[in-house]
Protein backbone atom coordinates (compact mmCIF):
# COMPACT_ATOMS: atom_id res chain seq x y z
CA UNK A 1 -35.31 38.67 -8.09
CA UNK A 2 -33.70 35.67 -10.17
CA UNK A 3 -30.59 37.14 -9.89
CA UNK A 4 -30.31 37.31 -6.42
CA UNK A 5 -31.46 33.82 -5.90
CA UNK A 6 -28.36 32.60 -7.98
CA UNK A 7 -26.30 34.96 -5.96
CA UNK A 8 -27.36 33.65 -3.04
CA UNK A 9 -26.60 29.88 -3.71
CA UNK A 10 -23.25 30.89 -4.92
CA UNK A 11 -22.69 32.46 -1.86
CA UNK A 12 -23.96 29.22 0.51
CA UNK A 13 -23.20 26.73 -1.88
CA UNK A 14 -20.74 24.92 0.06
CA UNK A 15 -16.96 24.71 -1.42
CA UNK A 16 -15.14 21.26 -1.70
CA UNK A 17 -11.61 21.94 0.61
CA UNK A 18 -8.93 19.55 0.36
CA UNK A 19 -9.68 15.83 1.34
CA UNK A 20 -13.13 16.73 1.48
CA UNK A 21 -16.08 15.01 -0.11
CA UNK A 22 -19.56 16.83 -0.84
CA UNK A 23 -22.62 14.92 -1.50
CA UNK A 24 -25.89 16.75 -2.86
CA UNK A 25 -24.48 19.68 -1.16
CA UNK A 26 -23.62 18.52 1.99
CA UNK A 27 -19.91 18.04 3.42
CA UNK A 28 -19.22 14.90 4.87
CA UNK A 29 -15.63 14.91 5.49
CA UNK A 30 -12.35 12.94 3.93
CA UNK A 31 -14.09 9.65 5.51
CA UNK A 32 -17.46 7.78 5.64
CA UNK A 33 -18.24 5.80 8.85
CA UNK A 34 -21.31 3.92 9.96
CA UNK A 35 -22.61 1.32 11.86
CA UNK A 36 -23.59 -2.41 11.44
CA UNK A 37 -25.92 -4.93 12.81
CA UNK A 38 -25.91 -8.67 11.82
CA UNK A 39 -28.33 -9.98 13.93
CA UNK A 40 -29.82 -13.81 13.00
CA UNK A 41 -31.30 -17.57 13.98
CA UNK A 42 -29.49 -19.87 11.90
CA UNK A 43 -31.23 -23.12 11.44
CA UNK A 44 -27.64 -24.82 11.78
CA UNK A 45 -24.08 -24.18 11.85
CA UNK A 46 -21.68 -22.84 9.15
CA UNK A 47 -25.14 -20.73 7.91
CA UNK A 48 -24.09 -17.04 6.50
CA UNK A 49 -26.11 -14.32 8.06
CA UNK A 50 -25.84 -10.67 6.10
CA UNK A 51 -25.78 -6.88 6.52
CA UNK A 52 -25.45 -4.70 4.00
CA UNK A 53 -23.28 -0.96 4.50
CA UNK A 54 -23.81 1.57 2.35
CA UNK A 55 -21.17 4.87 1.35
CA UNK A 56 -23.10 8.39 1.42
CA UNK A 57 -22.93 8.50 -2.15
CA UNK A 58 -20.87 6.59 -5.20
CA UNK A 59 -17.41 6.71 -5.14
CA UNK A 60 -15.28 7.05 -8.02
CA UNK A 61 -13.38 4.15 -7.08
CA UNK A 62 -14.42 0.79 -4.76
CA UNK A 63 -11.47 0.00 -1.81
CA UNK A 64 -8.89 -1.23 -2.95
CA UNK A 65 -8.05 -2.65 0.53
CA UNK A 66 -11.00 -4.34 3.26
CA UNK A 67 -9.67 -5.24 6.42
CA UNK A 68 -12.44 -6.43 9.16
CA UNK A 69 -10.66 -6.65 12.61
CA UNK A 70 -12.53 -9.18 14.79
CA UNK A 71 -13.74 -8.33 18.10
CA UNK A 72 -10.61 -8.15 20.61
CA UNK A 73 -8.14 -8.08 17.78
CA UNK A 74 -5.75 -5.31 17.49
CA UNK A 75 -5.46 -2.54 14.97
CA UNK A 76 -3.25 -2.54 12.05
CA UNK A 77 -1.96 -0.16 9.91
CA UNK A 78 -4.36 0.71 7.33
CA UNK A 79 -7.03 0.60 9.92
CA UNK A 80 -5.72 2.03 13.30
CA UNK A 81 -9.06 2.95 14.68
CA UNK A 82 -11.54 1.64 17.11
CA UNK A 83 -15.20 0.46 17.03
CA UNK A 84 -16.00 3.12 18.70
CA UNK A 85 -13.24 5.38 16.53
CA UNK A 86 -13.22 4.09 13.03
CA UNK A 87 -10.43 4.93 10.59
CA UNK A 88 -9.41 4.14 7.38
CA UNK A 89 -6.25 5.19 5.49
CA UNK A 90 -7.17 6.33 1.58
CA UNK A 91 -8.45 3.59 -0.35
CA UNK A 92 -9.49 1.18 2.49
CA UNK A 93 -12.26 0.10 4.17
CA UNK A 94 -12.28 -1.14 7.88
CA UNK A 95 -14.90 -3.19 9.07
CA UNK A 96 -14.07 -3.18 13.10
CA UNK A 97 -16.55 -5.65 15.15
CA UNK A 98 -17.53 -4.42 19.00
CA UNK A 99 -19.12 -7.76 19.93
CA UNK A 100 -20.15 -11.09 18.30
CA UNK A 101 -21.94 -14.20 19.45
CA UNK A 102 -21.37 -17.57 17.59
CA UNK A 103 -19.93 -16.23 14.94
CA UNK A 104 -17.10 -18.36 12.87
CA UNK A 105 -15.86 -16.52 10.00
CA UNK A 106 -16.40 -12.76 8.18
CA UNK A 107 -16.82 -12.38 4.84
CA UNK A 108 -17.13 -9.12 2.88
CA UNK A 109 -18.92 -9.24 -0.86
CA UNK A 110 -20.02 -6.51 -3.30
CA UNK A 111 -22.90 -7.05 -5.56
CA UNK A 112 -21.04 -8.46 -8.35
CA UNK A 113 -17.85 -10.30 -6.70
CA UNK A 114 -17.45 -11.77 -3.68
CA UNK A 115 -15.09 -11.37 -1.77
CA UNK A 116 -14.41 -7.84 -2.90
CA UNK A 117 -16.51 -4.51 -2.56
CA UNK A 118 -17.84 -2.20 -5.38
CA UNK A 119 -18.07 1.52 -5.17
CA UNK A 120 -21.74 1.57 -3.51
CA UNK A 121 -21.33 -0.34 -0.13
CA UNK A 122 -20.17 -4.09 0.82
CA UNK A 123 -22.41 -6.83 1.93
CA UNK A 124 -20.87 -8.28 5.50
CA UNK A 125 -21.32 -11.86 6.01
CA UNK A 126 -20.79 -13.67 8.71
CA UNK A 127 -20.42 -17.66 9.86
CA UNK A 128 -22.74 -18.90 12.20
CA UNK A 129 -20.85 -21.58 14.57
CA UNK A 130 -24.11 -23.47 15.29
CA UNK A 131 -27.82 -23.37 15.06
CA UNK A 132 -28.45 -20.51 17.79
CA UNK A 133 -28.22 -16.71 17.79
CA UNK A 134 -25.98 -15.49 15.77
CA UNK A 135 -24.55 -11.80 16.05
CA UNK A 136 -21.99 -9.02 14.58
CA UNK A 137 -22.09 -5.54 15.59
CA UNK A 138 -19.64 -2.87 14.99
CA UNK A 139 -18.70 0.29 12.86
CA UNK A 140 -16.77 0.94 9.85
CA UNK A 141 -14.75 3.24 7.84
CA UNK A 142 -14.30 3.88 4.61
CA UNK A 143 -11.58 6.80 3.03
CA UNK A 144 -11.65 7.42 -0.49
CA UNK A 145 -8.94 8.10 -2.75
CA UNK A 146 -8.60 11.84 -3.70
């Protein structure tokens, strides 16, 4: 009986492929995307409101490149997706924004620099442009180096 337990999660155990990346078990593909909402009432302008994204597991290494493409701002070439398509070449990690409200600036921290990103997630910031609803919504990308 034990032994064909352990033959049986050899035989399901699913088997890294090239550009792949497996977390407990589970295939998730060469690149992580997700989804964002920044969503706050500043009590005046120039006030940071946060969201925090986080990858589907620790990465051996943080991006090396962040790009965040504002809302009706075109694609470039480490990050030639969409909000509604989000890439990332290896190594980078693309932030693209579907719609904002009284927003200023982006900024994109990690828990022990900011600006810059560590190899758990970011923290997205953005500037409020007055003392009224403030909002960032969007998706991301993020493709490892193999």
């Amino acid at each position: 009986m034990v032994l064909f337990l352990i033959v049986l999660s050899v035989i399901f155990a699913p088997a890294a492929m090239a550009g792949e990346v497996i977390v407990n078990g589970f295939s998730i593909g060469p690149t992580a995307r997700g989804h964002y909402t920044i969503t706050c009432w500043p009590p005046a302008g120039s006030e940071y409101c946060p969201a925090t994204i986080t990858f589907p597991g620790r990465v051996a290494s943080a991006p090396s490149v962040v790009t965040w493409i504002p809302q009706g701002s075109p694609p470039t070439g480490d990050c030639a997706g969409s909000s509604t398509n989000p890439t990332a070449t290896p190594g980078t990690l693309c932030i693209y924004e579907q719609t904002k409200s009284n927003v200023s600036s982006r900024l994109v921290c990690g828990l022990a620099e900011c600006p810059g990103v560590d190899n758990f997630g970011a923290v997205l910031w953005v500037s409020s442009t007055g003392a009224t609803y403030t909002t960032s919504q969007g998706s991301w990308a993020f493709t490892p180096y193999y």
